[in-house]
Protein backbone atom coordinates (compact mmCIF):
# COMPACT_ATOMS: atom_id res chain seq x y z
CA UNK A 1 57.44 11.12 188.72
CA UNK A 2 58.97 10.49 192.09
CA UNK A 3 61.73 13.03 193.03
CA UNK A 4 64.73 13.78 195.89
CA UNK A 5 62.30 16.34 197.19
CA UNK A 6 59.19 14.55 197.34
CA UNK A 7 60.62 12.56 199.59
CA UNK A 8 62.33 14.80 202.22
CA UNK A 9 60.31 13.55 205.03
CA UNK A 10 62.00 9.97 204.65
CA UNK A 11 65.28 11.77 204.54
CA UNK A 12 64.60 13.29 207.05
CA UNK A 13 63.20 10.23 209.37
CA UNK A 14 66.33 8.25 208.44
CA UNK A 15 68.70 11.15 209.52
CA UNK A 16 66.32 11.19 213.07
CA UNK A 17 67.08 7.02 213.15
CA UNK A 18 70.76 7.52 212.90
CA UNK A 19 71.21 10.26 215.49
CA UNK A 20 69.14 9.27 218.06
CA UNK A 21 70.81 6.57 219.92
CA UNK A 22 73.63 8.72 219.75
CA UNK A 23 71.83 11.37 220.74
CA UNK A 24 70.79 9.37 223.70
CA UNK A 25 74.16 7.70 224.37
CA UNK A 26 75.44 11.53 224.84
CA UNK A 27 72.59 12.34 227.35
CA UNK A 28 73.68 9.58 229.50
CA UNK A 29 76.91 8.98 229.35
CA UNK A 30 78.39 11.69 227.57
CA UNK A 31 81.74 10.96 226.30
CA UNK A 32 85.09 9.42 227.45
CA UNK A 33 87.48 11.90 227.55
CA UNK A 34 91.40 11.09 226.50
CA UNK A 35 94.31 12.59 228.70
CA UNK A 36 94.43 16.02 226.30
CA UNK A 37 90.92 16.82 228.21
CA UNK A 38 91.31 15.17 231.70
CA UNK A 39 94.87 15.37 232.49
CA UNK A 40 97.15 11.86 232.65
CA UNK A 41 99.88 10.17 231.09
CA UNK A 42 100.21 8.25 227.57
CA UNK A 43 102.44 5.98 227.52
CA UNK A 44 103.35 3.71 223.89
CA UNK A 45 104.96 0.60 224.52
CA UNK A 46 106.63 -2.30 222.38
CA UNK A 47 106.88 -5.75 224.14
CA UNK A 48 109.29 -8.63 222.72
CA UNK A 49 107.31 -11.49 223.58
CA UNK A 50 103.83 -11.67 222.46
CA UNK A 51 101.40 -10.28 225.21
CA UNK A 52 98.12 -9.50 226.08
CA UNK A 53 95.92 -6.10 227.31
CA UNK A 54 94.40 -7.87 230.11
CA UNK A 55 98.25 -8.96 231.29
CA UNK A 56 99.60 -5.52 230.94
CA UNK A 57 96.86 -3.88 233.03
CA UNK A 58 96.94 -6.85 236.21
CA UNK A 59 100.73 -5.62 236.09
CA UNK A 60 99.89 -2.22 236.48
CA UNK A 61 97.21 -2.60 238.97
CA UNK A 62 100.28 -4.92 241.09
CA UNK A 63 102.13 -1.76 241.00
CA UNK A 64 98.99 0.84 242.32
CA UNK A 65 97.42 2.08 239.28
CA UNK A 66 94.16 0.99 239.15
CA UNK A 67 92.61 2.39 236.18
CA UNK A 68 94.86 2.58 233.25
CA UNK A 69 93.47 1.48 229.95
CA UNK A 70 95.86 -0.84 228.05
CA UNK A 71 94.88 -1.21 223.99
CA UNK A 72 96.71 -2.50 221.18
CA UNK A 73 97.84 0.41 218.82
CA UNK A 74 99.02 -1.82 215.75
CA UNK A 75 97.85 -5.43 214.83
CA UNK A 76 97.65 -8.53 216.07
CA UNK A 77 100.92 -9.71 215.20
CA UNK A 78 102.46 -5.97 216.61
CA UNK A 79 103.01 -6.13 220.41
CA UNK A 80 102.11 -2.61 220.54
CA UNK A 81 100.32 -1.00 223.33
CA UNK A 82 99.04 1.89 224.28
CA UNK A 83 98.70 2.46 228.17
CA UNK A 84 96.35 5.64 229.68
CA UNK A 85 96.96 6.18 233.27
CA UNK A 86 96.67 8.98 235.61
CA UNK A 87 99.74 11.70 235.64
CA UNK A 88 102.99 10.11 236.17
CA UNK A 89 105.84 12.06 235.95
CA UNK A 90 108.83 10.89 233.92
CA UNK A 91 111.09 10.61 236.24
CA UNK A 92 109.45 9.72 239.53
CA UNK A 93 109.76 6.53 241.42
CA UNK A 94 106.24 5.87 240.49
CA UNK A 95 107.40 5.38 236.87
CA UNK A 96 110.01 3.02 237.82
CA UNK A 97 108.57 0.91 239.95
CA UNK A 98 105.85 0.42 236.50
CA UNK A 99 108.64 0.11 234.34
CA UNK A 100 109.85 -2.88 236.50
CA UNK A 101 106.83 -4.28 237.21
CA UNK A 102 106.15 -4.50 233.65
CA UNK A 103 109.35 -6.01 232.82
CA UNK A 104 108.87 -8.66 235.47
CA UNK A 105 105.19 -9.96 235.14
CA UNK A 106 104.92 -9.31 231.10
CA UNK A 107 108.46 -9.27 229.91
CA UNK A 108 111.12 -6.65 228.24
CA UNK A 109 109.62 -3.85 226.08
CA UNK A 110 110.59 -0.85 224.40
CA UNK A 111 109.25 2.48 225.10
CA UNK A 112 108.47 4.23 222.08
CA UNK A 113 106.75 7.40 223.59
CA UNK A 114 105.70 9.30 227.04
CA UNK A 115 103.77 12.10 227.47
CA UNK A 116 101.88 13.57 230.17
CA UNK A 117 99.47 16.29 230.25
CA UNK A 118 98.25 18.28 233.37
CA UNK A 119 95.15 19.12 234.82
CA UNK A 120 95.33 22.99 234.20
CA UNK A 121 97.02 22.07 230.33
CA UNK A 122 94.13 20.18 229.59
CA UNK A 123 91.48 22.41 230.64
CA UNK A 124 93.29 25.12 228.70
CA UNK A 125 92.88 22.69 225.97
CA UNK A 126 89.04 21.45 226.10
CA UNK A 127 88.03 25.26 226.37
CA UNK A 128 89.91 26.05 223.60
CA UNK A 129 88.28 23.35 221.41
CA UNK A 130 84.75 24.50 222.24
CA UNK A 131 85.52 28.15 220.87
CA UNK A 132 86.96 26.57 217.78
CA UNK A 133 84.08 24.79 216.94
CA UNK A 134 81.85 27.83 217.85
CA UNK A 135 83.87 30.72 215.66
CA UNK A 136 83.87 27.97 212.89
CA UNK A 137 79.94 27.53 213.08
CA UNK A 138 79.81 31.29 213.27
CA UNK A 139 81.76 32.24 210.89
CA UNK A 140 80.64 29.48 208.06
CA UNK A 141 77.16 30.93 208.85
CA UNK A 142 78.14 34.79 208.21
CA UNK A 143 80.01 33.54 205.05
CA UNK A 144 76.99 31.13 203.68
CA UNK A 145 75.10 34.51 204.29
CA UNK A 146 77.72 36.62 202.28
CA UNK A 147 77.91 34.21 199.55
CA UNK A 148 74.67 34.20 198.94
CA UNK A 149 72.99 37.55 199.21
CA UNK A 150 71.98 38.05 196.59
CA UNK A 151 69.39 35.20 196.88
CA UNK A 152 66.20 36.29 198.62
CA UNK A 153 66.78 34.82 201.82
CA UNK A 154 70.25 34.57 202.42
CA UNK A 155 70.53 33.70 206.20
CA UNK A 156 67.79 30.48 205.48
CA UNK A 157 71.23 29.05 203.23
CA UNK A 158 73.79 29.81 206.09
CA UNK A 159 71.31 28.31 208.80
CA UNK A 160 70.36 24.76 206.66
CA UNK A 161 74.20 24.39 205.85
CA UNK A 162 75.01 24.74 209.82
CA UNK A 163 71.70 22.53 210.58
CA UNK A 164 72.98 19.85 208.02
CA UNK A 165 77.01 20.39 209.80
CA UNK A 166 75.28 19.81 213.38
CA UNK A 167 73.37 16.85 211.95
CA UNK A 168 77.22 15.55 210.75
CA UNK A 169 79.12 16.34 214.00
CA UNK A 170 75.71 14.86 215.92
CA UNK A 171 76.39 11.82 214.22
CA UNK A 172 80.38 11.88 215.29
CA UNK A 173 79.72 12.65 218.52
CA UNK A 174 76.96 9.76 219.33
CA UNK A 175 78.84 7.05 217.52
CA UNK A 176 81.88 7.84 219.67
CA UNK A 177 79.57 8.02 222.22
CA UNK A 178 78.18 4.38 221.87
CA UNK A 179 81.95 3.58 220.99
CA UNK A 180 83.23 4.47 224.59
CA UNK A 181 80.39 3.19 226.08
CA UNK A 182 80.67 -0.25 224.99
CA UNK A 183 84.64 0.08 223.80
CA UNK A 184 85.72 2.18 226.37
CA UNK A 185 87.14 4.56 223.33
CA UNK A 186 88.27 7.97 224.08
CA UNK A 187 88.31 11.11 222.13
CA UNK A 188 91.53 13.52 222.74
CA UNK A 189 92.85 16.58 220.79
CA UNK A 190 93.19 14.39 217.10
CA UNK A 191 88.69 14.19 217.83
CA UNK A 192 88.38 18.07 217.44
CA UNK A 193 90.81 17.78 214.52
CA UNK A 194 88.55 15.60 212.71
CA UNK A 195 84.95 17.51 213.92
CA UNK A 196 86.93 21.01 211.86
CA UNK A 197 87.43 18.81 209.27
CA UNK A 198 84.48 17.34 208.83
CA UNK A 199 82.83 20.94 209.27
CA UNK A 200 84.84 22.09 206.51
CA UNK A 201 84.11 18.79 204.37
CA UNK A 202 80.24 19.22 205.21
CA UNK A 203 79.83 22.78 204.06
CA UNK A 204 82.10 22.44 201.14
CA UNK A 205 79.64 19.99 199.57
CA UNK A 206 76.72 21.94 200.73
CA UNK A 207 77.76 24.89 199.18
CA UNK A 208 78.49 23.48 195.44
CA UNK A 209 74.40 22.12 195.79
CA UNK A 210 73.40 25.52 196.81
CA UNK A 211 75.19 27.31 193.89
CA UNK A 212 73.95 25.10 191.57
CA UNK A 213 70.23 25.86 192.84
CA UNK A 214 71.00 29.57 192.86
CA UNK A 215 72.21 29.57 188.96
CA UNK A 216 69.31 27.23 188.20
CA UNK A 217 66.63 29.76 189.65
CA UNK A 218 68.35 32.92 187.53
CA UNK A 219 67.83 30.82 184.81
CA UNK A 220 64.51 29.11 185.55
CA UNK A 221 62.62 31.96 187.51
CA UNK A 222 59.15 30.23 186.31
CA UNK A 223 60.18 27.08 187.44
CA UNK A 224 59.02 25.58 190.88
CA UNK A 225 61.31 26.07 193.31
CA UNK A 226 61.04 22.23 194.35
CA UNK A 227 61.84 21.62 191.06
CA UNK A 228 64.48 23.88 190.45
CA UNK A 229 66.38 21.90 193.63
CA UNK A 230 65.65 18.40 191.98
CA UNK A 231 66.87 19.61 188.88
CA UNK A 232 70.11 21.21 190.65
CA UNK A 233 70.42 17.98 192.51
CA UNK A 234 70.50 15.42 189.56
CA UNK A 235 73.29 18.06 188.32
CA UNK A 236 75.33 17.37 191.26
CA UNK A 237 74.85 14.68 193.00
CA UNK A 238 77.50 11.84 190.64
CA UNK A 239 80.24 14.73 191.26
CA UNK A 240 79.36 14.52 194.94
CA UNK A 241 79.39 10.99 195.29
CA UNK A 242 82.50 10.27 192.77
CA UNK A 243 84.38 13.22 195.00
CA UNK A 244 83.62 11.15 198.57
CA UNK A 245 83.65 8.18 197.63
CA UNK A 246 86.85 7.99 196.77
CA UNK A 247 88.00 9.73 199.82
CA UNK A 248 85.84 7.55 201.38
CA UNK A 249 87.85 4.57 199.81
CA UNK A 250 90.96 5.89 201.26
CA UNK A 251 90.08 6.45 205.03
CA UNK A 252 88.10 3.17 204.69
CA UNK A 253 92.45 1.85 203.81
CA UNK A 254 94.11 3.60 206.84
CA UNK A 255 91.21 2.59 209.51
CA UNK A 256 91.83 -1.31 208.38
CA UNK A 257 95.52 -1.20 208.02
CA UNK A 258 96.80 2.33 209.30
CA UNK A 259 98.00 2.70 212.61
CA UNK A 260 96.11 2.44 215.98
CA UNK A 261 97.61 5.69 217.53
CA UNK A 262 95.81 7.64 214.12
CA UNK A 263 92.51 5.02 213.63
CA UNK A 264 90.26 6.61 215.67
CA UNK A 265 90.78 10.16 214.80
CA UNK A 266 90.58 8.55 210.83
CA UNK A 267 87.36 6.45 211.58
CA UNK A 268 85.33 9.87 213.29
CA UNK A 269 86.58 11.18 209.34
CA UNK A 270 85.18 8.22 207.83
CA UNK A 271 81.81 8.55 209.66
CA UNK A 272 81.73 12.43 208.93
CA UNK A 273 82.32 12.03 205.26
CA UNK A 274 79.57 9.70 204.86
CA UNK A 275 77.41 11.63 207.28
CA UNK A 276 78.53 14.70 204.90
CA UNK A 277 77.46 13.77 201.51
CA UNK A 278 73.86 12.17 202.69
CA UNK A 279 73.59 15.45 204.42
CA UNK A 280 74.04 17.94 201.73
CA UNK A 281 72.31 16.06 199.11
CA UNK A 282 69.16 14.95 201.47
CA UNK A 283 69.05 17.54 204.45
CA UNK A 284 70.10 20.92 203.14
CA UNK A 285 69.03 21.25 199.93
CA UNK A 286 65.79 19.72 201.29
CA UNK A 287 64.97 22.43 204.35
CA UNK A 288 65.27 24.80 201.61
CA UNK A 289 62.37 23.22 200.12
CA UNK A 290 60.15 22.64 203.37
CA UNK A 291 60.89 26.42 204.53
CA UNK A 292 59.80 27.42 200.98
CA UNK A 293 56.45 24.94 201.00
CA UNK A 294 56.01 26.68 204.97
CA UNK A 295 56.42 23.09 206.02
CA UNK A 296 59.06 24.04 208.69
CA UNK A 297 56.61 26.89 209.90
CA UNK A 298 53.20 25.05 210.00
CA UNK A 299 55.57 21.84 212.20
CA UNK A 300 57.12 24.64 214.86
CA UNK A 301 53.41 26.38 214.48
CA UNK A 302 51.83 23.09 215.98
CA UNK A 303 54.03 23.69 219.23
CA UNK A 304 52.52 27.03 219.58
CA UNK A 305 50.37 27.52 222.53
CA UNK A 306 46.70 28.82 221.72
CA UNK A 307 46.18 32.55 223.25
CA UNK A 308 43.72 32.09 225.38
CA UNK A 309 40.45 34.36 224.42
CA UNK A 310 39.92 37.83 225.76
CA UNK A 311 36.59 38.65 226.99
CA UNK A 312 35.44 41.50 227.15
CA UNK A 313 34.40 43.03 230.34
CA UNK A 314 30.64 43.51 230.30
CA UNK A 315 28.90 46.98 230.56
């Protein structure tokens, strides 16, 4: 009879499919940073004439700014835009002589917001995110420990539950890699939002398979341990996927008709939810089971450099 954990090594090869040409898309071109990160000006506009991205941005570039990015932030039928520039103060002449240049080669508008973040603000800001995301990894890995010590190996549950939360924020992070790469879309404080969340999402599911497996071996203790996960798993896994899915279901509503100042920070949900339910039912439960078989030993073993042989030095 086939089983979930027969077949870890295709679970595993599909998770390696999905995050390498992200994982690649990161190596080379990393990702495009929003003004919370890099420092600039956001600046929400409402035109009341229809218009076009491509118009705003040659009446920009009249005016001196050369590399503002101009997108529509509602539909098609909303002459809503959103306009990312370098740092212009509110206020300065530089502002005005947009605001008129706008008027006069695109028409009137409405400005609906302004803000500008500096350089020292948003360095402030991207260090700050990095040690979120680190104490959260640390600390879900001290809990998973806690929770579970009075399992055998208590640390290999903390470290698959932060391997299968990497393999979610991996995921993220390359698609909104590929995203500004070919979209030009850029991640700003709203991103690191979303990563937390999805962190918190990730473990939370991970966590209700791994309690089921520890009950299951209390009861079971001449059972297989492969089988005790497959059996934990087919308890599990309709709660799991009734639970997202109908989360999923809702971000799926609010990135097709929600905003465009929120979509992106909904969409990097939407892709760690789904990245967070394959994950806990087919990546951490699963490492359990290779690290139990020694599978995860015997593949890092075949990296291991032969010690060369001593001879002995002759009489």
């Amino acid at each position: 009879m086939t089983t979930l954990a027969s077949k870890r090594k295709l679970w595993f090869l599909i998770s390696l499919i999905v995050i390498l040409p992200g994982l690649i898309a990161l190596i080379f071109s990393g990702l495009k940073l929003g003004i919370d990160f890099t420092g600039g000006t956001l600046w929400e506009v409402r035109f009341s004439q229809p218009t076009e991205s491509a118009a705003i941005e040659a009446a920009l570039h009249d005016a001196g700014i050369d590399t503002a990015i101009v997108q529509r932030s509602g539909p098609a039928t909303d002459e809503t835009f959103l306009i990312r520039m370098h740092e212009v103060r509110e206020g300065s002449e530089l502002k005005a002589e947009l605001v008129s240049a706008l008027e006069a080669e695109v028409g009137p508008f409405t400005e609906l917001e302004y803000s500008t973040v500096g350089g020292a603000v948003s360095t402030q800001i991207r260090n700050r995110a990095i040690i979120a995301v680190a104490l959260a990894s640390v600390g879900i890995l001290l809990y998973m420990a806690y929770a579970f010590r009075n399992t055998q190996k208590p640390l290999l549950y903390g470290g698959s539950a932060i391997v299968a939360m990497l393999h979610d924020v991996l995921i993220v992070l390359g698609v909104f890699s590929i995203l500004g790469l070919l979209f030009n879309v850029q991640i700003d404080a709203l991103f690191i939002t979303a990563l937390l969340t999805i962190i918190g999402f990730s473990v939370h599911d991970t966590i209700v398979v791994f309690d089921r497996i520890r009950e299951n071996l209390a009861r079971h203790p001449d059972e297989s341990f492969e089988g005790i996960v497959d059996y934990s798993l087919a308890q599990t896994v309709v709660r799991s996927l009734n639970t997202s899915m109908t989360v999923i279901f809702t971000l799926l509503a609010l990135v097709l008709f929600g905003g465009g100042s929120t979509r992106m920070f909904v969409l990097a949900l939407l892709i760690g939810i789904i990245s967070g339910t394959y994950s806990s039912i087919f990546n951490a439960s699963q490492l359990l089971v290779a690290w139990e078989n020694g599978e995860i030993q015997r593949f890092f073993g075949r990296f291991r450099r032969a010690e060369p042989d001593v001879v002995a030095p002759s009489a």
